[in-house]
C-alpha atoms as a PDB file:
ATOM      1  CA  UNK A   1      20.170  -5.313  62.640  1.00  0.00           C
ATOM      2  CA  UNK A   2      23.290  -6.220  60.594  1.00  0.00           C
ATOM      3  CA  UNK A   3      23.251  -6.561  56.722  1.00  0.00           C
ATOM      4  CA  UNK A   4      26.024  -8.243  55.222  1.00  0.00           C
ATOM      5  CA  UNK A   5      27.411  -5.723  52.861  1.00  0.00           C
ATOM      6  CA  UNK A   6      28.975  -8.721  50.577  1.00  0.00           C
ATOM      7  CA  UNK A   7      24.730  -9.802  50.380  1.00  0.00           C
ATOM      8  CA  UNK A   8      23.609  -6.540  50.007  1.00  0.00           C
ATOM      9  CA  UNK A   9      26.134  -6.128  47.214  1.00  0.00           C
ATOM     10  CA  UNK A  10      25.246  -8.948  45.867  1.00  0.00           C
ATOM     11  CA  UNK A  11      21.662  -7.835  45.573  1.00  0.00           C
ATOM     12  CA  UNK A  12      22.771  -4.488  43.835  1.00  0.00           C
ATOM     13  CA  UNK A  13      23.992  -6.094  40.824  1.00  0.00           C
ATOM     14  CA  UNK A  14      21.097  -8.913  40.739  1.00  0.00           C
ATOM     15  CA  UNK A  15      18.983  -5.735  40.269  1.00  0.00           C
ATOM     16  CA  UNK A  16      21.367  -4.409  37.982  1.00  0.00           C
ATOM     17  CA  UNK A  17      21.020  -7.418  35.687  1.00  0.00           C
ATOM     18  CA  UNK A  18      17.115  -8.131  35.884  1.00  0.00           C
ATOM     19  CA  UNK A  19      16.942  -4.219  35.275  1.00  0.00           C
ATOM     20  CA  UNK A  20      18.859  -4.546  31.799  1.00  0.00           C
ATOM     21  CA  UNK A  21      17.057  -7.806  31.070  1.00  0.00           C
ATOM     22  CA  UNK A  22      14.140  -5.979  31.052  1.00  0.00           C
ATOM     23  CA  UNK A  23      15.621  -3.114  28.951  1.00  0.00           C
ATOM     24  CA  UNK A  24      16.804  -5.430  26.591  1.00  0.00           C
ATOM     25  CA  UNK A  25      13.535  -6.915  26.255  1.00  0.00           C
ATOM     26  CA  UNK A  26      11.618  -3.624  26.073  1.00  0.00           C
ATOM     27  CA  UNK A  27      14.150  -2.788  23.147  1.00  0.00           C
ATOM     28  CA  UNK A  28      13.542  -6.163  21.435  1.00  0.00           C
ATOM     29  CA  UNK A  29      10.002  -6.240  21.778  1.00  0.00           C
ATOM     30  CA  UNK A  30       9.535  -2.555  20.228  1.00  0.00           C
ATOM     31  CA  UNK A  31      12.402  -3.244  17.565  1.00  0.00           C
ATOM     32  CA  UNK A  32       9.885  -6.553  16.050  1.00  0.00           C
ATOM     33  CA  UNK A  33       6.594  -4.119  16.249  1.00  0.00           C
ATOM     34  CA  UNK A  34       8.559  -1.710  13.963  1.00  0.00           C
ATOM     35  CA  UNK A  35       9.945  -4.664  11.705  1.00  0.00           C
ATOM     36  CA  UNK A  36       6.539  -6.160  11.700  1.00  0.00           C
ATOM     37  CA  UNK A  37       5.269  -2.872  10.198  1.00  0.00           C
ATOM     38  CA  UNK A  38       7.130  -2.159   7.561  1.00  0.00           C
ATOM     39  CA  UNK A  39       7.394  -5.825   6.626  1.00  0.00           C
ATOM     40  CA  UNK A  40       3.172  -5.039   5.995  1.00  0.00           C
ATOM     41  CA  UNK A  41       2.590  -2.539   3.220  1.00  0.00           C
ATOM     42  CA  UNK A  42      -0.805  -1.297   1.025  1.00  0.00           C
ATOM     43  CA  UNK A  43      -0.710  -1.047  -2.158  1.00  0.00           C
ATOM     44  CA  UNK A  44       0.179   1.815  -3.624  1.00  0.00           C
ATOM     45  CA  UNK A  45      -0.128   3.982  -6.955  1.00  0.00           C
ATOM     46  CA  UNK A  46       3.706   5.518  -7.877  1.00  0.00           C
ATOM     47  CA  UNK A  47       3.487   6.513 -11.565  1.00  0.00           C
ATOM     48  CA  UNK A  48       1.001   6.372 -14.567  1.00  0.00           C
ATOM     49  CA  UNK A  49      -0.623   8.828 -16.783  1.00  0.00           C
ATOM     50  CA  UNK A  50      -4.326  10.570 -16.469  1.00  0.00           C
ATOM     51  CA  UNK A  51      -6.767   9.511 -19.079  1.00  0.00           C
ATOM     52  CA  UNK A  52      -5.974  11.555 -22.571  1.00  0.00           C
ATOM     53  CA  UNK A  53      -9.623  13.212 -23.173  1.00  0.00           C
ATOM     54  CA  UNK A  54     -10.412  12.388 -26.841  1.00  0.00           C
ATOM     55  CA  UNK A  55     -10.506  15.480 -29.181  1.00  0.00           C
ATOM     56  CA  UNK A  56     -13.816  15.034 -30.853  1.00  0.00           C
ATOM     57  CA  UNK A  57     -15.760  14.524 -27.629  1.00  0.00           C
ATOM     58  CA  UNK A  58     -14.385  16.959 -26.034  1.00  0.00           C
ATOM     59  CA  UNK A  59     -15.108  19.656 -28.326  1.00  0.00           C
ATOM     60  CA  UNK A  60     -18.304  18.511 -28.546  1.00  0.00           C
ATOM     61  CA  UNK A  61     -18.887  18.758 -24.940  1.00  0.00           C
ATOM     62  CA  UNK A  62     -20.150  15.124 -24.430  1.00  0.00           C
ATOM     63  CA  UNK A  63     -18.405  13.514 -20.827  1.00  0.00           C
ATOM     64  CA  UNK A  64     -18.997  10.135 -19.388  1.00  0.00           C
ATOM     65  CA  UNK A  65     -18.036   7.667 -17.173  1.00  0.00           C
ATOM     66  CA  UNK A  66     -16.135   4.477 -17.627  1.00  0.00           C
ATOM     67  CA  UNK A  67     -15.452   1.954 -14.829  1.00  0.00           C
ATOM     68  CA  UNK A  68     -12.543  -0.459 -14.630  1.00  0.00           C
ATOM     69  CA  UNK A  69     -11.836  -3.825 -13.249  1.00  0.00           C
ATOM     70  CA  UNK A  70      -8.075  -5.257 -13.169  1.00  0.00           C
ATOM     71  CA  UNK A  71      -5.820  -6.980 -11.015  1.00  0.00           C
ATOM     72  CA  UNK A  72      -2.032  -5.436  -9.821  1.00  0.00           C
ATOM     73  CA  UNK A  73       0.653  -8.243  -9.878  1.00  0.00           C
ATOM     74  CA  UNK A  74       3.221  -8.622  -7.354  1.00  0.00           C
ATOM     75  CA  UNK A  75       5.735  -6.251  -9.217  1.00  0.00           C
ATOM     76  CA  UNK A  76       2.787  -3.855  -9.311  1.00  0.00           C
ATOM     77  CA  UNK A  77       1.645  -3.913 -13.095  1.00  0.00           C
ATOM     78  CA  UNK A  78      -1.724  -3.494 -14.071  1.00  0.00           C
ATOM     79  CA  UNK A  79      -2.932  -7.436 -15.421  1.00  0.00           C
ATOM     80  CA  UNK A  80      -6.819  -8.434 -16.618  1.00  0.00           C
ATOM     81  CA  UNK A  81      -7.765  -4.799 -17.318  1.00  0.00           C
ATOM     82  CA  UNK A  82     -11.548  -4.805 -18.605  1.00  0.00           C
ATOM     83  CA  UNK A  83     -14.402  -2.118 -18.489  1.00  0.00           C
ATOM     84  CA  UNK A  84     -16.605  -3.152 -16.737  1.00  0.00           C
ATOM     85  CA  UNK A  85     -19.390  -0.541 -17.187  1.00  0.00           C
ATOM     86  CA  UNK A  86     -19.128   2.799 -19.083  1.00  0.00           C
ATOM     87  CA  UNK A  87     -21.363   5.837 -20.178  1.00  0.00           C
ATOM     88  CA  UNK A  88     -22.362   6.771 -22.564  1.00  0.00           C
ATOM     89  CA  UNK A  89     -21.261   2.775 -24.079  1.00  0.00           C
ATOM     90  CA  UNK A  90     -18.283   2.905 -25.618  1.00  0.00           C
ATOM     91  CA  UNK A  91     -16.885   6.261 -26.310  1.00  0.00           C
ATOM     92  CA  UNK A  92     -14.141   6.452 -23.526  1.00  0.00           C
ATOM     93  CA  UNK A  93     -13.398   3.535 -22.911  1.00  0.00           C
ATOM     94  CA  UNK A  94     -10.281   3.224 -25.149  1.00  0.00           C
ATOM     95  CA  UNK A  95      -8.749   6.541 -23.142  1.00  0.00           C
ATOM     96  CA  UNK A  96     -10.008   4.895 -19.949  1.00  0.00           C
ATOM     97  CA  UNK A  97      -7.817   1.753 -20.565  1.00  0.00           C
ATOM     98  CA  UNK A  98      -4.788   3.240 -21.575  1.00  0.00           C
ATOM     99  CA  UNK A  99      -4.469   5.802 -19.000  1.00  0.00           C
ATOM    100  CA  UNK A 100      -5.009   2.661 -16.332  1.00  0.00           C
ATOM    101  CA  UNK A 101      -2.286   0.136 -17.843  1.00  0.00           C
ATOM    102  CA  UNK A 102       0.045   3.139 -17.731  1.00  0.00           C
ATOM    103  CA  UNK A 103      -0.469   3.037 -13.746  1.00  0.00           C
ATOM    104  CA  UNK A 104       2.780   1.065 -11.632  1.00  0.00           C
ATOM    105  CA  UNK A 105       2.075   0.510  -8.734  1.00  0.00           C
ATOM    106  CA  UNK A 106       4.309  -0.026  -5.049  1.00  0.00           C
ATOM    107  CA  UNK A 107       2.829  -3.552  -4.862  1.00  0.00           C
ATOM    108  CA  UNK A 108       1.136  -4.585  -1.513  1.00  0.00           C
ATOM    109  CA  UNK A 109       3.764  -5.733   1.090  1.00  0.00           C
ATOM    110  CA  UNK A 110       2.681  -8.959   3.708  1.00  0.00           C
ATOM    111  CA  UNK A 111       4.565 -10.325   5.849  1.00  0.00           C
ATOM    112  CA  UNK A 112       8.014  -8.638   3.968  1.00  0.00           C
ATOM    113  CA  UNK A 113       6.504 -10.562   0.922  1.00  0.00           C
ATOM    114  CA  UNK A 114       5.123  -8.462  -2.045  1.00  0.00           C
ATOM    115  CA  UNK A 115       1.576  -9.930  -3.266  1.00  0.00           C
ATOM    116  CA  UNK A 116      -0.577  -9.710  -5.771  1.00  0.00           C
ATOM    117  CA  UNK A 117      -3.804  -7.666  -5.299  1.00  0.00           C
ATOM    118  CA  UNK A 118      -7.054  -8.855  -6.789  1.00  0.00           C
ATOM    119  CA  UNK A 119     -10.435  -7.121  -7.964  1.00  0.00           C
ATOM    120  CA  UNK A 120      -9.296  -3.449  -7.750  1.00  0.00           C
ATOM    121  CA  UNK A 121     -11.832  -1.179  -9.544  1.00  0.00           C
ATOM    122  CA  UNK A 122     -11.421   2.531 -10.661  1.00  0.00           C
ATOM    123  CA  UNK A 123     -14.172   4.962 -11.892  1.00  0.00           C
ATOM    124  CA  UNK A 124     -12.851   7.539 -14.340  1.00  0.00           C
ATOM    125  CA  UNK A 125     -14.916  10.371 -14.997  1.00  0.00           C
ATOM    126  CA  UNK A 126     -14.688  12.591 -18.151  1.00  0.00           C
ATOM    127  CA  UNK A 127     -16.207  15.692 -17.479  1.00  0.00           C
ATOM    128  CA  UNK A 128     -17.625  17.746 -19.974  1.00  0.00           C
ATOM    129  CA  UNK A 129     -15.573  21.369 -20.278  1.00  0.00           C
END
């Protein structure tokens, strides 16, 4: 059996070609995964302060609990901060607020777009020394 060597060549590079087609494919198709990931971010916490435990309570040993509701914009500032719920009523909640509108956040990334996030709470606790 004879094989034209000008075919047979001609085959070589035909596999050549499909061979970096499918490289170049492989490459592309891994290269969007990776772009599609960071292009998809959480929301995350980058600077703020701790609640300030107030003086008088403190020395008096009384703790509590207060627990916020806000929203983080899509430059990652704290908006609609309220307490929600706080014990005992009242008498942290002032500390509670101030140490969460200090918080900046790395605002949640979709799609390469930053959005907002909505609903967030955070418990603080104040723990008695």
């Amino acid at each position: 059996m004879r094989i034209d060597y000008k075919v047979y060549e001609g085959l070589g590079a035909l596999r050549r070609i499909a061979a970096l087609s499918v490289g170049l494919f492989v490459i592309s198709f891994l290269s969007s995964c990776a772009s599609q990931i960071a292009s998809n971010q959480p929301l995350q916490l980058v600077s703020g302060s701790a609640p300030v435990y107030p003086a008088r309570l403190k020395s008096e040993g009384v703790g509590g609990l207060v627990t916020v509701a806000y929203d983080v914009s899509d430059e990652g500032k704290v908006e609609n901060l309220r307490v929600i719920r706080s014990e005992p009523p009242g008498l942290f909640d002032a500390a509670a607020s101030q140490a969460v509108a200090s918080w900046q956040f790395k605002p949640q990334i979709r799609n390469g777009i930053a959005e907002p996030v909505l609903g967030l709470t955070s418990k603080l606790e104040f723990r008695a020394p």
